[in-house]
PDB file of N, CA and C in Angstrom:
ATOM      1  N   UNK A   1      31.022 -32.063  -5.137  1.00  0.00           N
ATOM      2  CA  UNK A   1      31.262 -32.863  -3.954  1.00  0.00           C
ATOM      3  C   UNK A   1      30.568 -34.222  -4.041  1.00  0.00           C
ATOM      4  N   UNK A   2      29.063 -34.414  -4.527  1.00  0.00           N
ATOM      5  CA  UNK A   2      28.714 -35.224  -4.390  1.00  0.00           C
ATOM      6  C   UNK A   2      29.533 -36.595  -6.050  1.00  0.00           C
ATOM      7  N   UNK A   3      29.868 -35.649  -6.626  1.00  0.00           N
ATOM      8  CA  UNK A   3      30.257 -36.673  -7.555  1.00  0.00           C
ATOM      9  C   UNK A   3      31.904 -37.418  -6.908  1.00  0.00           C
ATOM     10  N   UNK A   4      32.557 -37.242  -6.103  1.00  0.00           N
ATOM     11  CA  UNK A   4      33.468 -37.144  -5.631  1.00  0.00           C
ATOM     12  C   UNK A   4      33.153 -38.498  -5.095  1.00  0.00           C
ATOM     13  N   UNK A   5      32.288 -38.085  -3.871  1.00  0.00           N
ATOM     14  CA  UNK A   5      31.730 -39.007  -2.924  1.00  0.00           C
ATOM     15  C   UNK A   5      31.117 -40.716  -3.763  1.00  0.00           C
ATOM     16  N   UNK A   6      30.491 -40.237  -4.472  1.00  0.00           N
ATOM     17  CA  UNK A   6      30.040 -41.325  -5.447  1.00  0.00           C
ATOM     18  C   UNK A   6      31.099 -42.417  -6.672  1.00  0.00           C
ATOM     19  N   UNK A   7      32.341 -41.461  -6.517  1.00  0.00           N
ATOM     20  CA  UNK A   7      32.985 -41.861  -7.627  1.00  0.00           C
ATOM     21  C   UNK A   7      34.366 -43.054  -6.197  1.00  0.00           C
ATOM     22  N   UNK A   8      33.995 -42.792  -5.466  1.00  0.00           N
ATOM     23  CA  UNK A   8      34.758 -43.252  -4.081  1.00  0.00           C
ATOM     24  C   UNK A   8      34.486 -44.484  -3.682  1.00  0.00           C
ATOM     25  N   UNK A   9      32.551 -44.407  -3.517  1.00  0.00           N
ATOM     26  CA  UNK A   9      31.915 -45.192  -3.240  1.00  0.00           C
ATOM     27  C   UNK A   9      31.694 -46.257  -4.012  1.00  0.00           C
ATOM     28  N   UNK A  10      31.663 -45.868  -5.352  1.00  0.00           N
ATOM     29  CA  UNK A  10      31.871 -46.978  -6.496  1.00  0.00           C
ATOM     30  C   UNK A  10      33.595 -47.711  -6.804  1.00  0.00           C
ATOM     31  N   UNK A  11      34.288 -47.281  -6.607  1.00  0.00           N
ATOM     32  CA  UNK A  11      35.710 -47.852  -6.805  1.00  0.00           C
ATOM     33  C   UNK A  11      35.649 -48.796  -5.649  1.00  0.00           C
ATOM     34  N   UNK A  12      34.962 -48.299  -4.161  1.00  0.00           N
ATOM     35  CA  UNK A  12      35.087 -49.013  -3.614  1.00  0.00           C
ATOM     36  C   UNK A  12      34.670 -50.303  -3.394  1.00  0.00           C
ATOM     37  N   UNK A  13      33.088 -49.981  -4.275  1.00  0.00           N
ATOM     38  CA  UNK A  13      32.181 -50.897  -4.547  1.00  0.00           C
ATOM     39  C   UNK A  13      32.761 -52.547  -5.120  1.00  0.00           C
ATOM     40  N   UNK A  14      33.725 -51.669  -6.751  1.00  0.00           N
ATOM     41  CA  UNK A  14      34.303 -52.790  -6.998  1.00  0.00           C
ATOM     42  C   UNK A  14      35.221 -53.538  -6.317  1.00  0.00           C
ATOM     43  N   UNK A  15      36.326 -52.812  -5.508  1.00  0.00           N
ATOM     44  CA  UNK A  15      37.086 -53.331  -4.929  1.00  0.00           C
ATOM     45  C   UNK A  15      36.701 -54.033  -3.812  1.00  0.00           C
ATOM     46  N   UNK A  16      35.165 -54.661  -3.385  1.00  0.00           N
ATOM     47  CA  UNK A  16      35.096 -55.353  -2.813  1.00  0.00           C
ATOM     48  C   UNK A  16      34.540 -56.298  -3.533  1.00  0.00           C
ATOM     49  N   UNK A  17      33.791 -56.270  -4.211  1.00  0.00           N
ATOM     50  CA  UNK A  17      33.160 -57.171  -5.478  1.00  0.00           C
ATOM     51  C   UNK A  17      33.917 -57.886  -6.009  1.00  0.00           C
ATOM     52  N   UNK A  18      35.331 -57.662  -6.246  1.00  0.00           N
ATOM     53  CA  UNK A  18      36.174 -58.153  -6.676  1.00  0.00           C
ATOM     54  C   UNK A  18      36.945 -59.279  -5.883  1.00  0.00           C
ATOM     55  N   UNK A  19      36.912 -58.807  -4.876  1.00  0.00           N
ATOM     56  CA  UNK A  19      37.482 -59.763  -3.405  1.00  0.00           C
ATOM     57  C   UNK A  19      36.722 -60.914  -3.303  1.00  0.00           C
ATOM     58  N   UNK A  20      35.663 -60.348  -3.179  1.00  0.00           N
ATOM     59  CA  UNK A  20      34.467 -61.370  -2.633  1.00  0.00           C
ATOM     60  C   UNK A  20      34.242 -62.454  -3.563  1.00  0.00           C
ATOM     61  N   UNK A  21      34.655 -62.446  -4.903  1.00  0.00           N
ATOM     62  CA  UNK A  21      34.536 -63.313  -6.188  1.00  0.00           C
ATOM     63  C   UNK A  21      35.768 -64.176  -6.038  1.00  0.00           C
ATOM     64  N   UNK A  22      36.555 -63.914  -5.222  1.00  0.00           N
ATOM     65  CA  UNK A  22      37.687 -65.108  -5.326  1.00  0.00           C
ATOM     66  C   UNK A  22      37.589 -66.079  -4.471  1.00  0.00           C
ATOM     67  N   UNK A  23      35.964 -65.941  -3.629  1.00  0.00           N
ATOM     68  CA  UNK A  23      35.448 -67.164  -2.382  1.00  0.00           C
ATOM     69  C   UNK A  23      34.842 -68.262  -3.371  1.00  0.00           C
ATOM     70  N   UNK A  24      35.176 -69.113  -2.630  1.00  0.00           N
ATOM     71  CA  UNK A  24      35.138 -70.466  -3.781  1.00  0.00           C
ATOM     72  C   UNK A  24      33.636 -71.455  -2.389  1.00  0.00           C
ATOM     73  N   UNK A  25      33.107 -72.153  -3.308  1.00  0.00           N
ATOM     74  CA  UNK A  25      32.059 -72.798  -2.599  1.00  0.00           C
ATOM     75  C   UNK A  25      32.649 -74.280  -1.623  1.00  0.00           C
ATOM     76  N   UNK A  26      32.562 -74.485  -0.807  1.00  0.00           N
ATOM     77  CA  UNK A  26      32.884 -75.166   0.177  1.00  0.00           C
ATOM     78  C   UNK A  26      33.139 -76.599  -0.625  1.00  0.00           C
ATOM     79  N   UNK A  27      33.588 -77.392  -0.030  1.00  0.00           N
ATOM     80  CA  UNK A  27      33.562 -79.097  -0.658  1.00  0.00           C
ATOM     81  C   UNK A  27      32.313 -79.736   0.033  1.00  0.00           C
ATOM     82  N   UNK A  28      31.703 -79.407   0.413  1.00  0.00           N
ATOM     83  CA  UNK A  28      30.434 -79.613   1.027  1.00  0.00           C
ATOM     84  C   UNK A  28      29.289 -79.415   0.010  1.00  0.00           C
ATOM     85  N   UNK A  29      29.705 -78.202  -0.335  1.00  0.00           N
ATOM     86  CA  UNK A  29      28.542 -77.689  -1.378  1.00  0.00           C
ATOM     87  C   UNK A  29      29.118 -78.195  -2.728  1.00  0.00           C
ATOM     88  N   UNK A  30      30.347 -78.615  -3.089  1.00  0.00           N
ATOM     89  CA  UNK A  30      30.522 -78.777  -4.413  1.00  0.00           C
ATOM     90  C   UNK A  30      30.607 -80.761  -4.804  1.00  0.00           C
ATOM     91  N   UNK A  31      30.671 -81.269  -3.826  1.00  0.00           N
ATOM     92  CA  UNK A  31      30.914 -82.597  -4.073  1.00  0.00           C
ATOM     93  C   UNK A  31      29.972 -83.298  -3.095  1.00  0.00           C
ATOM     94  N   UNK A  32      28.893 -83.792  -3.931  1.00  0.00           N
ATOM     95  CA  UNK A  32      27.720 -83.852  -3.505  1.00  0.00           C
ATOM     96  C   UNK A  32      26.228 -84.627  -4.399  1.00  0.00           C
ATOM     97  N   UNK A  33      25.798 -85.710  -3.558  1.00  0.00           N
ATOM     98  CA  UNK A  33      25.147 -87.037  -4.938  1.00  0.00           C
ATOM     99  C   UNK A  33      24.484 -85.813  -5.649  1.00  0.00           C
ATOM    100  N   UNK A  34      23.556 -85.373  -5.159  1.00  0.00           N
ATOM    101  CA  UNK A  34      22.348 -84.441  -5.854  1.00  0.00           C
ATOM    102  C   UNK A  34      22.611 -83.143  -6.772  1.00  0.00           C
ATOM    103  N   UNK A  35      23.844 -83.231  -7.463  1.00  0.00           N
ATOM    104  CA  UNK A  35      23.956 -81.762  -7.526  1.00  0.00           C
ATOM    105  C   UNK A  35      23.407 -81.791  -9.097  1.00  0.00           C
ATOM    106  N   UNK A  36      22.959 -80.554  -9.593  1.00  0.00           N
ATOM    107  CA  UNK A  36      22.003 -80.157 -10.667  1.00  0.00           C
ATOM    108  C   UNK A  36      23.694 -80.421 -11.607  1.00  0.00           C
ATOM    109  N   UNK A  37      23.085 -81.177 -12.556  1.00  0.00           N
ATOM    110  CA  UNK A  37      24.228 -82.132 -14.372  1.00  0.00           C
ATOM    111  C   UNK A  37      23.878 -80.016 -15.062  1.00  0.00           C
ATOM    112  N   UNK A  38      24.169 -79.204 -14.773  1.00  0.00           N
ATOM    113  CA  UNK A  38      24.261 -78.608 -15.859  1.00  0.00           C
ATOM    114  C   UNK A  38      24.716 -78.473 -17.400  1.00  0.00           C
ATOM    115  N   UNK A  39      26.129 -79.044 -17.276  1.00  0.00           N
ATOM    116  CA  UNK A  39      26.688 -79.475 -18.605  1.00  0.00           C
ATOM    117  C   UNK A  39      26.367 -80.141 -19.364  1.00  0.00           C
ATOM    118  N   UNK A  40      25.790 -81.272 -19.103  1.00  0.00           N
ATOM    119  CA  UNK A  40      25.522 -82.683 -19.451  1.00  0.00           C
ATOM    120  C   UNK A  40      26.266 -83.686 -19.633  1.00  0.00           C
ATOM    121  N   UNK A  41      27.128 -83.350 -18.332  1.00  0.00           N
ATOM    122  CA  UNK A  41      28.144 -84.318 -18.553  1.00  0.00           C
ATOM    123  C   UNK A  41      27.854 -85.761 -18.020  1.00  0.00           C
ATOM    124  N   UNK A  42      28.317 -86.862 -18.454  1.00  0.00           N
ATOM    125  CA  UNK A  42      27.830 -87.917 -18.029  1.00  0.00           C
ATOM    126  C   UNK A  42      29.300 -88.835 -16.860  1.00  0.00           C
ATOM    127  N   UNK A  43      30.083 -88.146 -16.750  1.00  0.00           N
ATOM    128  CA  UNK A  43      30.433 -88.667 -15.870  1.00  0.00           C
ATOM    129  C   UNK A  43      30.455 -87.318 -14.584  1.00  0.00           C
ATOM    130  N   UNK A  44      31.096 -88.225 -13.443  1.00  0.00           N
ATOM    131  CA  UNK A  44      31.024 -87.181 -12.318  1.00  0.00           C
ATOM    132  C   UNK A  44      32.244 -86.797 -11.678  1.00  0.00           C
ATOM    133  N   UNK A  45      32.675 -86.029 -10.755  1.00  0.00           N
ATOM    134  CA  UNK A  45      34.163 -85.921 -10.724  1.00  0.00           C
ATOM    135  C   UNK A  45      35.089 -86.208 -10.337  1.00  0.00           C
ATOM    136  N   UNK A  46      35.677 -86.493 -10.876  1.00  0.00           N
ATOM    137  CA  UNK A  46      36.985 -87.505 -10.547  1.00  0.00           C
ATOM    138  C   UNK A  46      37.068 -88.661 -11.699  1.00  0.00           C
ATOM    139  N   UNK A  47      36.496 -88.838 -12.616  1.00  0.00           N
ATOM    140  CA  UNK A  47      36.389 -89.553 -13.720  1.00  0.00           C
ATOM    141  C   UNK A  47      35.765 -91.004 -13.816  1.00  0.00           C
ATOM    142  N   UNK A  48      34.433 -90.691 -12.723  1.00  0.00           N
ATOM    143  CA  UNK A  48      33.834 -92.002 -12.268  1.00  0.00           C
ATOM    144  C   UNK A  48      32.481 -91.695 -13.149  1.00  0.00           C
ATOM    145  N   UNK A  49      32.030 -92.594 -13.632  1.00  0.00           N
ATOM    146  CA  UNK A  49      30.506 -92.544 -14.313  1.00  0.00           C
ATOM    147  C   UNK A  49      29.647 -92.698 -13.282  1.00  0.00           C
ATOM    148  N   UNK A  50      28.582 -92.002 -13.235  1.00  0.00           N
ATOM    149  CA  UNK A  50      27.270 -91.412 -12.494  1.00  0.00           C
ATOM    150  C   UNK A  50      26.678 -92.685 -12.548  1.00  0.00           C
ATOM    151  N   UNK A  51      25.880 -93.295 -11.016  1.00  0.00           N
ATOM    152  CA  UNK A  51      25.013 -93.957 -11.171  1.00  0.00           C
ATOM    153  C   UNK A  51      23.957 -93.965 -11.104  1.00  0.00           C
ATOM    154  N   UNK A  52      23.145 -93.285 -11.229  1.00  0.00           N
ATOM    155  CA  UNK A  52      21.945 -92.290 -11.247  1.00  0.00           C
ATOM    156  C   UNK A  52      21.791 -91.542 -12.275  1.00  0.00           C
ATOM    157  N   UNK A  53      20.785 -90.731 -13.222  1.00  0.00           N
ATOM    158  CA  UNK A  53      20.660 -89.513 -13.907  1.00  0.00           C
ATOM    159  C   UNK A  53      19.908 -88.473 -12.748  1.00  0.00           C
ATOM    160  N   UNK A  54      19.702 -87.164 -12.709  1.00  0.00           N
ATOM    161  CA  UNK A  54      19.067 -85.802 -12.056  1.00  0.00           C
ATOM    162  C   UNK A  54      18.160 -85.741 -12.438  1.00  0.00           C
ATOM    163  N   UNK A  55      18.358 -86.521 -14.138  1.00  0.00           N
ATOM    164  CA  UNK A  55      16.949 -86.122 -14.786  1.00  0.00           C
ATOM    165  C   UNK A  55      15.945 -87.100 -14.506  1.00  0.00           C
ATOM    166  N   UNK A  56      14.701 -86.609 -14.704  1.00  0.00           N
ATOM    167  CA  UNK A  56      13.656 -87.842 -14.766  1.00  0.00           C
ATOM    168  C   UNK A  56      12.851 -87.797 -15.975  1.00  0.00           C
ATOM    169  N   UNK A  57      12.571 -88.596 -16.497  1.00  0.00           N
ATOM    170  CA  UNK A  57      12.345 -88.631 -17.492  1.00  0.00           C
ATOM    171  C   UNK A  57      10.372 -88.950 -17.177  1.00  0.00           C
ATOM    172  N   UNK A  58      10.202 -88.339 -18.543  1.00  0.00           N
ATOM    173  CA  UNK A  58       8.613 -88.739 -18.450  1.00  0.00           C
ATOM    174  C   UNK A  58       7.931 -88.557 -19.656  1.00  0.00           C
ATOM    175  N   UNK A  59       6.006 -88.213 -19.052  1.00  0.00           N
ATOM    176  CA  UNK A  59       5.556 -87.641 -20.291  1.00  0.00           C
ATOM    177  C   UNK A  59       4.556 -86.524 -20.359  1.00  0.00           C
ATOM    178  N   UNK A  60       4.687 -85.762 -21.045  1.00  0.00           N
ATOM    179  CA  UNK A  60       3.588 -84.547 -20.434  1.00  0.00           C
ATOM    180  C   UNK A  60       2.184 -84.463 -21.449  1.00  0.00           C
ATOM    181  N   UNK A  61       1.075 -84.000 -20.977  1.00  0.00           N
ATOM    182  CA  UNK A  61       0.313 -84.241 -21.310  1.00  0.00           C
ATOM    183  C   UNK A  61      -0.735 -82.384 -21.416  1.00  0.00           C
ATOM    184  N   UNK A  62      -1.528 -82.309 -21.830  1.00  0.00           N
ATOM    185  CA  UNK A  62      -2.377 -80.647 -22.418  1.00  0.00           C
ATOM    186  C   UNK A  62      -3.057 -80.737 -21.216  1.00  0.00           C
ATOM    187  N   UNK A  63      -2.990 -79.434 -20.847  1.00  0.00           N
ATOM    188  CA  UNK A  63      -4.919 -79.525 -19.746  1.00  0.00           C
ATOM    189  C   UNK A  63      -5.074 -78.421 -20.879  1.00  0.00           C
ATOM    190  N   UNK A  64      -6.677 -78.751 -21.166  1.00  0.00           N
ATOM    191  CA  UNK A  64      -7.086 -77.968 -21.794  1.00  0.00           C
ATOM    192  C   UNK A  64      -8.134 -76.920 -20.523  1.00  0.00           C
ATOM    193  N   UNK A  65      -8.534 -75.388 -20.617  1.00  0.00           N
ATOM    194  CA  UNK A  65      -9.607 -74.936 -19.987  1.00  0.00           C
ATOM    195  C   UNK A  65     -10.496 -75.687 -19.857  1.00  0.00           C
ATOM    196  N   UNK A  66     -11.301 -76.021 -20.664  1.00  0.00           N
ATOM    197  CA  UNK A  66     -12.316 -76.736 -21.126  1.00  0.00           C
ATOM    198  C   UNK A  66     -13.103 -77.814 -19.728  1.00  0.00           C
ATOM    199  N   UNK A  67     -11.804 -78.676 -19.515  1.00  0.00           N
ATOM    200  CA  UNK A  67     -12.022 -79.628 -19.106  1.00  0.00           C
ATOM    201  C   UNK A  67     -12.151 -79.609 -17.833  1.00  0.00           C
ATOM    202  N   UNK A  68     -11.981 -77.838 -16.943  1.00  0.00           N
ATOM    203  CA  UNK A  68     -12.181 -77.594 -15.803  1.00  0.00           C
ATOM    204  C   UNK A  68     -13.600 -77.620 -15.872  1.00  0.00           C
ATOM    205  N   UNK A  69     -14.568 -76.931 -16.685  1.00  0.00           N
ATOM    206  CA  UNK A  69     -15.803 -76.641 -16.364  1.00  0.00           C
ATOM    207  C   UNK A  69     -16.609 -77.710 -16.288  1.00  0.00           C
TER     208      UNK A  69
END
């Protein structure tokens, strides 16, 4: 019985998992100055070049222990 119940609960599982994956993110959330360049693409969408980079560029430097005491 209980494998029954479980084997129910999981089909059903997917069959909502599955639904729920065809919600797409708002145009609010997708077209937007700040959004994280994952790709590295250098233009932005619609085939306009970015005027800004996300990244910032810099320089990093050691803390050593040491230099707390």
């Amino acid at each position: 019985m209980n494998t029954i119940f479980f084997s129910v609960l999981a089909i059903f599982s997917l069959f909502v998992f599955m639904n729920l994956g065809k919600i797409k993110a708002s145009k609010k959330q997708t077209d937007r100055d700040d959004r994280i360049n994952r790709f590295g693409s250098k233009k932005a969408r619609g085939g306009q070049k970015k005027t800004h980079s996300t990244i910032i560029e810099g320089e990093s430097e050691v803390i050593d222990d040491e230099d707390k005491k």
